[in-house]
Protein backbone atom coordinates (compact mmCIF):
# COMPACT_ATOMS: atom_id res chain seq x y z
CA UNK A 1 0.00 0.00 0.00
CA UNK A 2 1.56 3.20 -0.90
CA UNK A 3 -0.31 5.60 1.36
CA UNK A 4 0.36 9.12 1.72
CA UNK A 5 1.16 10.50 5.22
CA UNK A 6 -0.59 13.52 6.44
CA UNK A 7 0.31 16.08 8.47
CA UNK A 8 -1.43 18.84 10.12
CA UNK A 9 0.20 22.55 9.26
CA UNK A 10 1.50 23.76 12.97
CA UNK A 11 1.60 27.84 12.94
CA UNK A 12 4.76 29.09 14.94
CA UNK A 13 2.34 29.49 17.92
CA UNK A 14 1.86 25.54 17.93
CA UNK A 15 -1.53 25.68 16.27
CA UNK A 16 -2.58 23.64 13.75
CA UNK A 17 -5.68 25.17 12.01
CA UNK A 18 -6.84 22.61 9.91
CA UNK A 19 -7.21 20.35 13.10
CA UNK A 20 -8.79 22.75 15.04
CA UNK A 21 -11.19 23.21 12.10
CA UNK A 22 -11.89 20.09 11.92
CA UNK A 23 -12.68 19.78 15.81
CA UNK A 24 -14.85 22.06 15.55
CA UNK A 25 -17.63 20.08 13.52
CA UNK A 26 -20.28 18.44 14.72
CA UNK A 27 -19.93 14.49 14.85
CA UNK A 28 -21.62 13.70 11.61
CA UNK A 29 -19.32 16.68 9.58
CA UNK A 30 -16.39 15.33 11.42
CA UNK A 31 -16.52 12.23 10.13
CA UNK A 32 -17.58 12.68 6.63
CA UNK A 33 -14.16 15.18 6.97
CA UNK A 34 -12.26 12.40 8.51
CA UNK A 35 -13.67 9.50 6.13
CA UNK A 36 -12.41 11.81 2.96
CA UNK A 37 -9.40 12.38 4.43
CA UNK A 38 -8.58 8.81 4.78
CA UNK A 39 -9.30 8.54 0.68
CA UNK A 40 -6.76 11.19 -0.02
CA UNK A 41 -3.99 9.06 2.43
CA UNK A 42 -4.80 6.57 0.52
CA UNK A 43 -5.42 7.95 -3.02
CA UNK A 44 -3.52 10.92 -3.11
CA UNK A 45 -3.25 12.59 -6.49
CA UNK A 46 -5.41 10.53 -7.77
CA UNK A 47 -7.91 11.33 -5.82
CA UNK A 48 -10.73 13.46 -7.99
CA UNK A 49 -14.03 15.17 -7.78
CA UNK A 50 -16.49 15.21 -6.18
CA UNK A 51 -13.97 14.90 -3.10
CA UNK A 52 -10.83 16.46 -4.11
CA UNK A 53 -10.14 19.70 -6.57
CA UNK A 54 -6.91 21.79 -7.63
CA UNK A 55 -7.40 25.23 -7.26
CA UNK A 56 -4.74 26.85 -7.96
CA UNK A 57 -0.65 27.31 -7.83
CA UNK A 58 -0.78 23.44 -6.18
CA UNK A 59 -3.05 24.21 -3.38
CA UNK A 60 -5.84 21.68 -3.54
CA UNK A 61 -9.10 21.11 -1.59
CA UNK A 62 -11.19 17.89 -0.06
CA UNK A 63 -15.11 18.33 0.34
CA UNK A 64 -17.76 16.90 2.55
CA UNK A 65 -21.05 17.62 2.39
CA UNK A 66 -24.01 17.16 4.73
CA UNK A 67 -27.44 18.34 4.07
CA UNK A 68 -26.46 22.48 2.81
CA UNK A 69 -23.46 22.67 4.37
CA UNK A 70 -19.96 21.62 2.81
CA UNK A 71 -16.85 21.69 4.52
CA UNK A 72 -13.53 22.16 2.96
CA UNK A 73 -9.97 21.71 3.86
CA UNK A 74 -7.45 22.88 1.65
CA UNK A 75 -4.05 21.42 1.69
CA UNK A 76 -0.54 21.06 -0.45
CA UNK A 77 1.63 17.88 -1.65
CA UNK A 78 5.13 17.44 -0.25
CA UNK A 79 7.78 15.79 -1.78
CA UNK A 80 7.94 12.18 -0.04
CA UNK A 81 4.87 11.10 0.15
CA UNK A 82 3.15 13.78 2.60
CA UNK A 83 0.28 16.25 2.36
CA UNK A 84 0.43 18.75 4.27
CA UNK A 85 -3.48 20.04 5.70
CA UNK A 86 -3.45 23.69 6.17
CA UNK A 87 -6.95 25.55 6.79
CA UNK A 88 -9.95 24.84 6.58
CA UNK A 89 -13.88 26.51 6.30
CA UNK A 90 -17.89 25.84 5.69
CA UNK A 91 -18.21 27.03 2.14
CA UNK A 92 -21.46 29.50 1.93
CA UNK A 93 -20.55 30.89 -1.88
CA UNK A 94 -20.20 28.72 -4.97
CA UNK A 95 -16.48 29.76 -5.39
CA UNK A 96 -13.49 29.36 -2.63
CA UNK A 97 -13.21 32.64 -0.85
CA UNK A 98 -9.86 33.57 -2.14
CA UNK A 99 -8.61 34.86 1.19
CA UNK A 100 -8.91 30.84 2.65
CA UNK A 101 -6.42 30.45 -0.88
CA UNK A 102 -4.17 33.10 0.13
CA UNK A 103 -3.81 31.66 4.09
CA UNK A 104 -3.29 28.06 2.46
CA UNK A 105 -0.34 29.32 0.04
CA UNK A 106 1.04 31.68 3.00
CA UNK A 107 1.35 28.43 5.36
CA UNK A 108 2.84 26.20 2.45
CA UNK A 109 5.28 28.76 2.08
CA UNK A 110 6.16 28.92 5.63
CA UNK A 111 6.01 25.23 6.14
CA UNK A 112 8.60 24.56 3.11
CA UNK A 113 11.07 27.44 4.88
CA UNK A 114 11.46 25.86 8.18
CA UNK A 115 11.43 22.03 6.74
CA UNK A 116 14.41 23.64 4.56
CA UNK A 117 16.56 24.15 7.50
């Protein structure tokens, strides 16, 4: 089995947003978050709509949906197998707000600094 490992982005301040995000949902979100993130350990790239999307510049998205609400966790590929979750959101408009984008490309690029050291 060639699964992917995933990691939870950690802000300087030891917070990890997309966790806490996730936390956050009720039990029945939660899992349907936590059942699609298993696919994308285990599928990775090749995981595809309706549960996974590239937006844009490499920063890609998972979905769950329950009743009118749909979650979404956006997150970036590392070399060596790992994706790396960064933030997450309930999506209210048909299109990704682009300031959850921008945090998600502003942690990536903070996240591949320090693992440069």
């Amino acid at each position: 089995m060639n699964d992917f490992e995933i990691i939870f982005y950690d802000k300087p301040d030891g917070t990890e947003p997309a966790k806490d995000f996730i936390m956050s949902l009720d039990n029945k979100m939660q899992a349907k978050v936590l059942r699609t993130i298993k696919m994308l350990a285990d599928n990775g790239a090749y995981l595809r709509k309706p549960y996974s999307e590239h937006l844009v510049d490499g920063i890609f998205e998972i979905r769950a949906k329950l009743g009118s609400d749909i979650s979404r966790v956006l997150y970036f590929f590392v070399v060596g197998k790992k994706i790396v979750l960064t933030n997450g959101f309930i999506k209210k408009t048909q299109k990704t707000p682009i300031n959850e984008i921008e945090t998600a490309k502003k942690y990536r690029n903070e996240y591949l600094s320090r693992e440069e050291l």
